[in-house]
N, C-alpha and C. Protein backbone atom coordinates (compact mmCIF):
# COMPACT_ATOMS: atom_id res chain seq x y z
N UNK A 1 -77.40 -38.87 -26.96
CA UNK A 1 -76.12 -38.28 -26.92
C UNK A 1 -75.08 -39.17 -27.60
N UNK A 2 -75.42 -40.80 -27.62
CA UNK A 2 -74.12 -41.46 -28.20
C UNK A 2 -74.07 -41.22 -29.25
N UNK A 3 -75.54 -40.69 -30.58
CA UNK A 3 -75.28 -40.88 -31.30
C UNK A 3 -75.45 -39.79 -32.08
N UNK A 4 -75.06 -38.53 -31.01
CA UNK A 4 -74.31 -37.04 -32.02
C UNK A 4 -72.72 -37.35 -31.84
N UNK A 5 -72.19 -38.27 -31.42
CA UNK A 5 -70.90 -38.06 -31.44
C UNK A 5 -70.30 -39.13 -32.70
N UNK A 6 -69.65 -38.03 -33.75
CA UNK A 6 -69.79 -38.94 -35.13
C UNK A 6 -68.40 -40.03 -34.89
N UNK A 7 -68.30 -40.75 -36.00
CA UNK A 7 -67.25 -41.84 -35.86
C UNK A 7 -66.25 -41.59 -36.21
N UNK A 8 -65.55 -40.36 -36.26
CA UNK A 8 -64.08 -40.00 -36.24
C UNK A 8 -63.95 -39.89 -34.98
N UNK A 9 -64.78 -39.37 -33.56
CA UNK A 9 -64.74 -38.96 -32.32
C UNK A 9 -64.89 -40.95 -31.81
N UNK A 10 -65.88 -41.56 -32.18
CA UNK A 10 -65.86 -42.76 -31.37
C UNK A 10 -64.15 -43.46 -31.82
N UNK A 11 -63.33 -43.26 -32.69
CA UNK A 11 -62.10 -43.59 -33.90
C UNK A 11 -61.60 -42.94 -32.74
N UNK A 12 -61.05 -41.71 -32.17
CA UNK A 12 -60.34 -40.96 -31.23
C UNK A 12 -60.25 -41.76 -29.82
N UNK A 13 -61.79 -42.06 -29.47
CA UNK A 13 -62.21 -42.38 -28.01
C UNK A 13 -61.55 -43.77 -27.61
N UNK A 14 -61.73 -44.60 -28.72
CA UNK A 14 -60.84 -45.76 -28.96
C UNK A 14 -59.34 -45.45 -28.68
N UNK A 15 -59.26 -44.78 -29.54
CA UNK A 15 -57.71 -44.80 -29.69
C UNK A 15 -57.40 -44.52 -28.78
N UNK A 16 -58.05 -43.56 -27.59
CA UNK A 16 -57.51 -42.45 -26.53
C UNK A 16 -57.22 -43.93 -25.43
N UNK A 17 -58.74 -44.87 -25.25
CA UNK A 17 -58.52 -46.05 -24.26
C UNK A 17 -57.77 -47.26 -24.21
N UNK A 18 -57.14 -47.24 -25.99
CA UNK A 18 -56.51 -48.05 -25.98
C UNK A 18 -55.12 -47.32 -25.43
N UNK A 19 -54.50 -46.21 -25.95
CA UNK A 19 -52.87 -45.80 -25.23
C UNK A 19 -53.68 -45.73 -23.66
N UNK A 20 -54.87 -45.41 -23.37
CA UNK A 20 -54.73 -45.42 -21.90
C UNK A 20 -54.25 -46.90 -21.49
N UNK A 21 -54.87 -47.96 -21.81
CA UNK A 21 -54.17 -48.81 -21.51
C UNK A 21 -53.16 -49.70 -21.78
N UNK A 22 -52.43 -49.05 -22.91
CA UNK A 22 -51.11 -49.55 -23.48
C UNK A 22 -50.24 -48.86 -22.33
N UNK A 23 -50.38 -47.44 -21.89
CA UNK A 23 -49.89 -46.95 -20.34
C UNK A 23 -50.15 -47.52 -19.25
N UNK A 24 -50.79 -47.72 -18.65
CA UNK A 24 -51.26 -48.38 -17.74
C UNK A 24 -50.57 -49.57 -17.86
N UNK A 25 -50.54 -50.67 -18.44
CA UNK A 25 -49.84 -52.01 -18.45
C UNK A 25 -48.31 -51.94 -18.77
N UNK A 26 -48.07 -50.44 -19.67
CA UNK A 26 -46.38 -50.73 -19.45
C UNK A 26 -45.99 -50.10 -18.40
N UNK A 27 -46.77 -49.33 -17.22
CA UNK A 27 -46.08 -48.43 -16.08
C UNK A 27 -45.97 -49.67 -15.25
N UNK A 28 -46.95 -50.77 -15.05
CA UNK A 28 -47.21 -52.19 -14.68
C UNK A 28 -46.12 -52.77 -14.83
N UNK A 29 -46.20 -52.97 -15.92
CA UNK A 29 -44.63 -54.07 -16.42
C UNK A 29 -43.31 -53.42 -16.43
N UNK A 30 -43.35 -51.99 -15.95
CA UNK A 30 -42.00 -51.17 -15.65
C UNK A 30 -42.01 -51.69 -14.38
N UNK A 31 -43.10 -51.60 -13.70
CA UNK A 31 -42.74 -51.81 -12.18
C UNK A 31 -42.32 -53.21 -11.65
N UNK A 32 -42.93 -54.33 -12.86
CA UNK A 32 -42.81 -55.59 -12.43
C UNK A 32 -41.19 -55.62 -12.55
N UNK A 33 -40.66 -55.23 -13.77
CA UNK A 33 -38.88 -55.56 -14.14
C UNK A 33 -38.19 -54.70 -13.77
N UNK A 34 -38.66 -53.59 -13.20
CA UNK A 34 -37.89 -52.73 -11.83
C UNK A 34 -37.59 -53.61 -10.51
N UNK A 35 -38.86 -54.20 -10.42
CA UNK A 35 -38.68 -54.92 -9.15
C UNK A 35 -38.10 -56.05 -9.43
N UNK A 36 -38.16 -57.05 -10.55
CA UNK A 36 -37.42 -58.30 -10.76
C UNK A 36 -35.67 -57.97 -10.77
N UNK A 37 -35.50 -56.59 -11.18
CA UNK A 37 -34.36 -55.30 -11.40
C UNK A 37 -33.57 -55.63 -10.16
N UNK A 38 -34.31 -55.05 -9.20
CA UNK A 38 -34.27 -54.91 -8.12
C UNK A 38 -33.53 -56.15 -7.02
N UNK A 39 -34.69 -57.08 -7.25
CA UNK A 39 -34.54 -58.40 -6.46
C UNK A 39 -33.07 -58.89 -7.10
N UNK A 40 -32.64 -59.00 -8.13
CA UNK A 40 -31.69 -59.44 -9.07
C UNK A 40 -30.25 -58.91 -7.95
N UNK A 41 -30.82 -57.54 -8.32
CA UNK A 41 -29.60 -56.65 -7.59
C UNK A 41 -29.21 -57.25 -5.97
N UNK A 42 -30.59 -57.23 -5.31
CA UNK A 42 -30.46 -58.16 -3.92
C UNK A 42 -29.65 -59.44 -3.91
N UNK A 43 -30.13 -60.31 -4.58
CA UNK A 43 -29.32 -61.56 -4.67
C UNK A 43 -28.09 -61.62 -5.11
N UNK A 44 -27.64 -61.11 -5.87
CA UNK A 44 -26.12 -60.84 -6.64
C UNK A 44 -25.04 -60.01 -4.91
N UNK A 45 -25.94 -58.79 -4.62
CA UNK A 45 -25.12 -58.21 -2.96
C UNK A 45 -25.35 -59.05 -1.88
N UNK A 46 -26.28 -60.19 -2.06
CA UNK A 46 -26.17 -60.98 -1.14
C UNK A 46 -24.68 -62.03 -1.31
N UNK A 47 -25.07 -62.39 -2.83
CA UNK A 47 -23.76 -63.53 -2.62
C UNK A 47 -22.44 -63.37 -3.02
N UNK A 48 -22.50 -61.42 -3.17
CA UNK A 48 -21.17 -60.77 -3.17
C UNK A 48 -20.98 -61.05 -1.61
N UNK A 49 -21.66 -60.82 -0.75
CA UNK A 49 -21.23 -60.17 0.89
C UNK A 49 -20.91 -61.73 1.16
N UNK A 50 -21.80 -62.56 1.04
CA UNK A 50 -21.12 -63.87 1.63
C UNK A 50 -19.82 -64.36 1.08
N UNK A 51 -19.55 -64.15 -0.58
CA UNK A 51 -18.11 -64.40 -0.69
C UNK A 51 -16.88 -63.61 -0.19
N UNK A 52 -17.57 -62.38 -0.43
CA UNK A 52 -16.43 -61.52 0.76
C UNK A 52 -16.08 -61.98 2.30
N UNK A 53 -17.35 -62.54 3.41
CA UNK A 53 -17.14 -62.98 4.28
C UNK A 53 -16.44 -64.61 4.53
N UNK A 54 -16.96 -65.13 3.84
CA UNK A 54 -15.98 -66.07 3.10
C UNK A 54 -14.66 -66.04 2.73
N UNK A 55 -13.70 -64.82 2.16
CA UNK A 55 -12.63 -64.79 2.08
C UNK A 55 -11.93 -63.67 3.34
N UNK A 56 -12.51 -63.19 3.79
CA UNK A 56 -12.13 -62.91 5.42
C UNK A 56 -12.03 -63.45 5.90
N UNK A 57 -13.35 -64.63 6.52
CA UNK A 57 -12.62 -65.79 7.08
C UNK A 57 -11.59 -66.39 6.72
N UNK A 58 -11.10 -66.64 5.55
CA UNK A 58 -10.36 -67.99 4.93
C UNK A 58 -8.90 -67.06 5.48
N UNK A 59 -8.80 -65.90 4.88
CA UNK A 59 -7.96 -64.22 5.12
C UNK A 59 -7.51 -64.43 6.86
N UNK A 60 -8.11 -64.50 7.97
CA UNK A 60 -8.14 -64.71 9.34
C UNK A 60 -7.58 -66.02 9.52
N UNK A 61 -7.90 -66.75 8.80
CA UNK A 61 -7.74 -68.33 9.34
C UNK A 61 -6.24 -68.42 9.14
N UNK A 62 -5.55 -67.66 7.68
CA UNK A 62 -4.28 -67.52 6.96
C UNK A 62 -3.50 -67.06 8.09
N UNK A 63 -4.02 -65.94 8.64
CA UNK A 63 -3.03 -65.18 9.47
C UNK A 63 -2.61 -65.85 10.59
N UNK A 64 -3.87 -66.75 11.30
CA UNK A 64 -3.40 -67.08 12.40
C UNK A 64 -2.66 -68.36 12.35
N UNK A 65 -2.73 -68.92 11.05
CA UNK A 65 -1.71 -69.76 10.99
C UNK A 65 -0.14 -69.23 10.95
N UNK A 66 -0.59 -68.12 10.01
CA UNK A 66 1.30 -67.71 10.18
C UNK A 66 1.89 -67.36 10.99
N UNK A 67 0.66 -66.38 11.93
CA UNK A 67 1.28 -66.08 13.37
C UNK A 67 1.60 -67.27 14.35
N UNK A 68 1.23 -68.39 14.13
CA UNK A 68 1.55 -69.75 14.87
C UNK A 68 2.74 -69.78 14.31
N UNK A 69 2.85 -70.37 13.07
CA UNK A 69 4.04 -70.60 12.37
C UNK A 69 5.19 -69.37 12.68
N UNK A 70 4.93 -68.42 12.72
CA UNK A 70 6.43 -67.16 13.53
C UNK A 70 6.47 -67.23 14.63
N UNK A 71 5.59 -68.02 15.93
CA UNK A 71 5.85 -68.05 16.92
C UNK A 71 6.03 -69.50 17.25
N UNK A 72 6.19 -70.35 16.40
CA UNK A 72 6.91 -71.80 16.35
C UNK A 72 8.11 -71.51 15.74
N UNK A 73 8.61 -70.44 14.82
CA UNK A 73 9.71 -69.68 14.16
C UNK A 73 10.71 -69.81 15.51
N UNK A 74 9.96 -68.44 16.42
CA UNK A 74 10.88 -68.07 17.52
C UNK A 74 11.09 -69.00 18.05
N UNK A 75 10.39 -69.90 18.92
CA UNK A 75 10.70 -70.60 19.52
C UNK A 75 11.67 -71.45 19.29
N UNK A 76 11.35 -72.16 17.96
CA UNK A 76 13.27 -72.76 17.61
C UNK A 76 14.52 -71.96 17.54
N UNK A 77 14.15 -70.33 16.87
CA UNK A 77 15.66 -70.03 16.99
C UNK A 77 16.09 -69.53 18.22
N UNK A 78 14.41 -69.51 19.47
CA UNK A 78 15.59 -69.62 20.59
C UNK A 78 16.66 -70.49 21.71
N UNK A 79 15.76 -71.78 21.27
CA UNK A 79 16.35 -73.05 21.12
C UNK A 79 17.76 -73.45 20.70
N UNK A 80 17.57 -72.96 19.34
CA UNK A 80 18.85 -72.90 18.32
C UNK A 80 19.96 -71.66 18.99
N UNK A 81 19.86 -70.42 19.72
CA UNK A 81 20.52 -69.97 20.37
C UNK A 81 21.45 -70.14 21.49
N UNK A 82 20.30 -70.76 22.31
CA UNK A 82 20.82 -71.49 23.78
C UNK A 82 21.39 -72.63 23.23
N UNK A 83 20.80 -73.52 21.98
CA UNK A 83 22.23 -75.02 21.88
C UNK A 83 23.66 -74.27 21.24
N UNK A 84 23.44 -72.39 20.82
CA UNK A 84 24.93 -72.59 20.09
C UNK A 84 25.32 -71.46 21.66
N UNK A 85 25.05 -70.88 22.92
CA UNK A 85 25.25 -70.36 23.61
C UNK A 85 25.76 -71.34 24.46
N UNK A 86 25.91 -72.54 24.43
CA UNK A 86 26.14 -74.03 25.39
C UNK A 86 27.00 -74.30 24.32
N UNK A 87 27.17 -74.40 23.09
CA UNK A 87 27.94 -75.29 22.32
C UNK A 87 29.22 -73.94 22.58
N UNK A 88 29.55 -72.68 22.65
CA UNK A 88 30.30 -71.72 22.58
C UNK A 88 30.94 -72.18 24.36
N UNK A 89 30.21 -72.12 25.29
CA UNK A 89 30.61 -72.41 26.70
C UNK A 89 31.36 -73.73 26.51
N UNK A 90 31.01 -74.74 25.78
CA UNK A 90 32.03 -75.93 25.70
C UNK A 90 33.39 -75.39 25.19
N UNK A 91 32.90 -74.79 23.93
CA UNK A 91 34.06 -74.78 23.10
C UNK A 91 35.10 -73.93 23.95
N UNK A 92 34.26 -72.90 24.29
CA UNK A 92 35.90 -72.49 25.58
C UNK A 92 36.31 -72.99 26.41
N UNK A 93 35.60 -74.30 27.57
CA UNK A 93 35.82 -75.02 28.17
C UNK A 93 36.83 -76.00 27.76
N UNK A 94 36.54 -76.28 26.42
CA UNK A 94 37.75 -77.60 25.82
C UNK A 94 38.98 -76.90 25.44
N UNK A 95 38.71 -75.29 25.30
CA UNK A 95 40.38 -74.84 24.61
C UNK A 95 40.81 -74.63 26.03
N UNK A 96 40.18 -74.15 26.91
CA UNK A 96 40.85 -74.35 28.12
C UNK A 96 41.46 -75.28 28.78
N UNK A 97 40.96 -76.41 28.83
CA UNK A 97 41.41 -78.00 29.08
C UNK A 97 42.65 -77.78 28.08
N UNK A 98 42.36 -77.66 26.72
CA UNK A 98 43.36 -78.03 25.76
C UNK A 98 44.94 -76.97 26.49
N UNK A 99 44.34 -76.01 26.55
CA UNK A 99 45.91 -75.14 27.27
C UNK A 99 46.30 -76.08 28.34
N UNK A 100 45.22 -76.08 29.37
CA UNK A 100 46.24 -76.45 30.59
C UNK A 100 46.76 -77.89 30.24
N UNK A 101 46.21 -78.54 29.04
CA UNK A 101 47.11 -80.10 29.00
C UNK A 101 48.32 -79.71 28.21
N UNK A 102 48.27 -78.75 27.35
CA UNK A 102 49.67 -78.49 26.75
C UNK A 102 50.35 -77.87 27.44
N UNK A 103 50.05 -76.57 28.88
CA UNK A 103 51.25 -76.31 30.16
C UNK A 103 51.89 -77.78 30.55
N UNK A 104 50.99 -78.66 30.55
CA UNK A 104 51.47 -80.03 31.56
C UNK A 104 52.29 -80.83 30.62
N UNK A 105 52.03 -80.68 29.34
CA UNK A 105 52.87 -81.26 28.10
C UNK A 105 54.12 -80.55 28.03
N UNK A 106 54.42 -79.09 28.25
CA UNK A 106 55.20 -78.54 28.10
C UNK A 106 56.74 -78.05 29.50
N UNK A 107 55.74 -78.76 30.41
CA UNK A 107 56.25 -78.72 31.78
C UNK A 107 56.76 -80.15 32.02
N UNK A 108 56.58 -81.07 31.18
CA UNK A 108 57.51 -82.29 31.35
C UNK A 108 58.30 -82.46 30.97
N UNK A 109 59.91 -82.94 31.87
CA UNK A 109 60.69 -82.96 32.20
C UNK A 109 61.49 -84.06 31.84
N UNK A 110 62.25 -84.58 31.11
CA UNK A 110 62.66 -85.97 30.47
C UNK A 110 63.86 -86.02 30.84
N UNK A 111 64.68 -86.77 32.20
CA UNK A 111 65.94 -87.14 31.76
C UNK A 111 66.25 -88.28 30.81
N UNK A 112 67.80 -87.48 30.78
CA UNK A 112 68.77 -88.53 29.28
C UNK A 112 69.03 -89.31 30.12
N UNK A 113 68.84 -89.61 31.61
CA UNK A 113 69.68 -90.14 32.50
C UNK A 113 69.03 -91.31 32.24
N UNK A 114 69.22 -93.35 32.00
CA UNK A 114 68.56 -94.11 32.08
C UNK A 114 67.49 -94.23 33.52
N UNK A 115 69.08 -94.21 34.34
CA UNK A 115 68.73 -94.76 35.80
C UNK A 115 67.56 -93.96 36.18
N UNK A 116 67.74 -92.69 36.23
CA UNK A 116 66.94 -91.03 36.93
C UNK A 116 65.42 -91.75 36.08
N UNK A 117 65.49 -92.32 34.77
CA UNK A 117 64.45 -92.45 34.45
C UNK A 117 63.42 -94.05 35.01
N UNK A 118 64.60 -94.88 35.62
CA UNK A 118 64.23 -96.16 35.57
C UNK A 118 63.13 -95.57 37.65
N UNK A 119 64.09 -94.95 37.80
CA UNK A 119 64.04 -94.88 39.31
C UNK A 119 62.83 -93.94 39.54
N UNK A 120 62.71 -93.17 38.19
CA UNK A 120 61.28 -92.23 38.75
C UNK A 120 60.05 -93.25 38.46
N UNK A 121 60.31 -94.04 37.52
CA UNK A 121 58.84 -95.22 37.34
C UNK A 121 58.49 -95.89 38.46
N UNK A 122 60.07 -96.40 39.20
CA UNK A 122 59.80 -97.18 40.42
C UNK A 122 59.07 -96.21 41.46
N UNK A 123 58.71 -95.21 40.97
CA UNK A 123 58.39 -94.35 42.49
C UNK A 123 57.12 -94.22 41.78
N UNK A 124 56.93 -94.44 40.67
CA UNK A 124 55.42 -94.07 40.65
C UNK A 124 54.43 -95.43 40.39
N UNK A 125 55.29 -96.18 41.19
CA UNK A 125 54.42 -97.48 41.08
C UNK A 125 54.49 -98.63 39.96
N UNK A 126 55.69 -98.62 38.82
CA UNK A 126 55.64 -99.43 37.93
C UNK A 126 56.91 -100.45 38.50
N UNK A 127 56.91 -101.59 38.88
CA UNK A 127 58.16 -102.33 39.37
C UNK A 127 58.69 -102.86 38.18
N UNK A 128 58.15 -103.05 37.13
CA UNK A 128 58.64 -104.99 36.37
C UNK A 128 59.74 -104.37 35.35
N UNK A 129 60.18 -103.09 35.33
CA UNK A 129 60.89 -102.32 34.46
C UNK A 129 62.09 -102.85 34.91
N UNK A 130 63.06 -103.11 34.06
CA UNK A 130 64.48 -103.32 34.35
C UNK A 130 65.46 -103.07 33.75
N UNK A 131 66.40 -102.40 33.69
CA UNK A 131 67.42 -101.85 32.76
C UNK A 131 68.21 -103.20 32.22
N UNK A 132 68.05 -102.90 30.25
CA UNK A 132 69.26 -104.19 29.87
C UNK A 132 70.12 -103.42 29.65
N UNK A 133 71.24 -104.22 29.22
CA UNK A 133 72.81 -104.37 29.17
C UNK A 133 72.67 -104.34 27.64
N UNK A 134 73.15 -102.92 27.39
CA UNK A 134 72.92 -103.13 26.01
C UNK A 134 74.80 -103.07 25.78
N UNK A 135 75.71 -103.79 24.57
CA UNK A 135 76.58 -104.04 24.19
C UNK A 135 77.49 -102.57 24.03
């Protein structure tokens, strides 16, 4: 039987086993660089996801600093409130003082009189005062 089949047919039979296995080895080597394809793709979404988690963290770490930092914010300006809510209670405290020393400035009484003046010191305790003889 091999040798009714003439050599244009053994020329075919060849040819037919060689594309069989020129197929065969590239469906092979599709599958190998599909999968190298593949794995590629894995590693690249791997060390996308870790840099993403990576800048979330860093993203979290940011915030809670600032939220420290606005609640070290408040805390001074409420600080800074109560020293100008105390500095405002002085300041009316001293214009008050300041009035009642200018009633008491304004409520003193000066005689032209020497004596009336020599005689009110002696009463308030100053002796060594003495009226001169002026010409």
């Amino acid at each position: 039987m091999i040798k009714k089949i003439p050599l244009w047919g053994w020329i075919a039979i060849a040819i037919a086993i060689l594309f069989l296995v020129n197929y065969i080895s590239s469906r092979a080597l599709n599958r190998s660089l599909f999968n190298l394809a593949l794995d590629q793709i894995r590693e690249d979404k791997t060390g996308v996801v870790q840099q993403r988690d990576e800048w979330i963290a860093t993203c979290e770490k940011q915030i809670l600093d600032l939220q420290k930092d606005v609640e070290r914010v408040q805390k001074e300006k409420a600080i800074e409130k109560a020293r100008a809510a105390q500095s405002a209670a002085e300041v009316v405290r001293l214009k008050g003082r300041i009035n009642a020393l200018q009633v008491q400035i304004d409520n003193i009484v000066v005689s032209h009189d020497p004596d009336a003046v020599l005689d009110s010191l002696r009463k308030q305790g100053i002796r060594s005062i003495r009226r001169r003889n002026t010409p």
